[in-house]
Protein backbone atom coordinates (compact mmCIF):
# COMPACT_ATOMS: atom_id res chain seq x y z
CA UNK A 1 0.00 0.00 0.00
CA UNK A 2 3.09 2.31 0.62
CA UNK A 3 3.36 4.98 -2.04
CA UNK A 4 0.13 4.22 -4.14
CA UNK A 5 -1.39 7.63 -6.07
CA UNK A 6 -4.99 6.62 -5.69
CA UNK A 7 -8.28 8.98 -6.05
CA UNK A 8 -10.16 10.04 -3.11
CA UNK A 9 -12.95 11.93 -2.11
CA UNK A 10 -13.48 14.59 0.46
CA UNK A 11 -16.33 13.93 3.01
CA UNK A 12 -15.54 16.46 5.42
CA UNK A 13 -13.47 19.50 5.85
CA UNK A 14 -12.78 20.41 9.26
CA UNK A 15 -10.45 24.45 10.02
CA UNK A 16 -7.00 22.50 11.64
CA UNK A 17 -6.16 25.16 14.60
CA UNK A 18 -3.22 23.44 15.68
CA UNK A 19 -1.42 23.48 12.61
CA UNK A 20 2.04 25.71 12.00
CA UNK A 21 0.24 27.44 9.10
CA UNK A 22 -3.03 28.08 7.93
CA UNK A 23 -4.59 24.55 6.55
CA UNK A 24 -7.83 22.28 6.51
CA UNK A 25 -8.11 18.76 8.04
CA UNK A 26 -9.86 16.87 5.23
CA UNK A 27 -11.32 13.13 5.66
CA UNK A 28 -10.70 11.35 2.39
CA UNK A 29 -12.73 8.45 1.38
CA UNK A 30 -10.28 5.97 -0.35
CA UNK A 31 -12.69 3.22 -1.36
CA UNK A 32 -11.31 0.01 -0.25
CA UNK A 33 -8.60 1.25 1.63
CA UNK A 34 -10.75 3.34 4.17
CA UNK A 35 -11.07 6.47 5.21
CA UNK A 36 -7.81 8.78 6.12
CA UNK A 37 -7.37 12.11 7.15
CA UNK A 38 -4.89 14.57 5.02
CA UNK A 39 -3.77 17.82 5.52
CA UNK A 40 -4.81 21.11 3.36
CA UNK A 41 -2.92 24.11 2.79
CA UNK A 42 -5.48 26.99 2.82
CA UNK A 43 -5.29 29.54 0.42
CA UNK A 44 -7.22 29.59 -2.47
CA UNK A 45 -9.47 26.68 -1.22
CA UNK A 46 -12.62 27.71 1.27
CA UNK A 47 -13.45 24.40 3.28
CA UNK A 48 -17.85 24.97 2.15
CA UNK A 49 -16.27 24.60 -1.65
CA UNK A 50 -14.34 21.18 -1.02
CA UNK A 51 -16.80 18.73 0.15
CA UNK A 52 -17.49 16.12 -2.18
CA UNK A 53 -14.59 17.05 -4.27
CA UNK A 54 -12.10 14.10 -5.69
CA UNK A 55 -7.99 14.71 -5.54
CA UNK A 56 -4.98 13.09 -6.12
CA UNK A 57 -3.83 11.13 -3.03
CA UNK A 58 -0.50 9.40 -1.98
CA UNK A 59 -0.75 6.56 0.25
CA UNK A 60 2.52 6.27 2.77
CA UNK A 61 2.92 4.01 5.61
CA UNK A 62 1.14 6.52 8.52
CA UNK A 63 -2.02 7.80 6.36
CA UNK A 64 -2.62 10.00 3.05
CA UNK A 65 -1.49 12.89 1.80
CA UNK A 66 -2.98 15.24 -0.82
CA UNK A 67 -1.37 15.81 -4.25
CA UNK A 68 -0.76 18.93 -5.82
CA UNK A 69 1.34 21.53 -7.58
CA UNK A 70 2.98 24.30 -6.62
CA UNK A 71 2.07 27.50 -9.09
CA UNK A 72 3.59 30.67 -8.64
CA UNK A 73 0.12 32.47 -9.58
CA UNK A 74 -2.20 30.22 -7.48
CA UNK A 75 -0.46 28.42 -4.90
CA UNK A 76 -1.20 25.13 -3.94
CA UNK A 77 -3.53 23.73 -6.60
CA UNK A 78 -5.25 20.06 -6.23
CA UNK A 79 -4.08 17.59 -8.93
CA UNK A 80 -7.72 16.33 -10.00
CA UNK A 81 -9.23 13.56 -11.97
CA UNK A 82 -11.10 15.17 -14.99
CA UNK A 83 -14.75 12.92 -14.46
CA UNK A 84 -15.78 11.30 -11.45
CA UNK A 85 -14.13 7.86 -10.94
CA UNK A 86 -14.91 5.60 -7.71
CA UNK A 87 -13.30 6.28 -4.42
CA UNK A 88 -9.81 4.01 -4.20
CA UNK A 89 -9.07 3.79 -7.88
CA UNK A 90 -5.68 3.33 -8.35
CA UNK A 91 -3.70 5.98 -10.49
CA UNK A 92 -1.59 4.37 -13.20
């Protein structure tokens, strides 16, 4: 399972006060491998506009983290499937 890209879907977006910077606590549904909780950046996300939304995920060894890019202009941006695909599907 260590270092899969798989697609997951946000079911709840939670403001993460003890973080160092600004960021969201976001549960991810990952299908068949369960339901894991991944970290956020905030910035030119606002946590009403993520629910139900699918991202890029990388599985590691303690839990999930979101995938995204880096853009001088934006930010953080989420690295997104372009339909809907089910929760868990492994990225090729």
């Amino acid at each position: 399972m260590s270092d899969e890209l798989v697609i997951g879907t946000i079911v709840r977006v939670d403001e993460h006060p003890g973080a160092r910077a600004p960021s969201l606590l976001l549960t991810v549904d990952l299908g068949p491998r369960g339901t894991h909780e991944a970290v956020l950046p905030t910035g030119t996300y606002e946590a009403a506009d993520l629910e139900g939304t699918q991202l890029l995920c990388r599985l590691e060894s303690d839990g999930a983290v979101v995938a995204g890019a880096e853009s001088h202009a934006r930010g953080f941006v989420l690295v997104r499937p372009d339909g809907g695909v089910e929760p868990g599907t492994l990225v090729t």
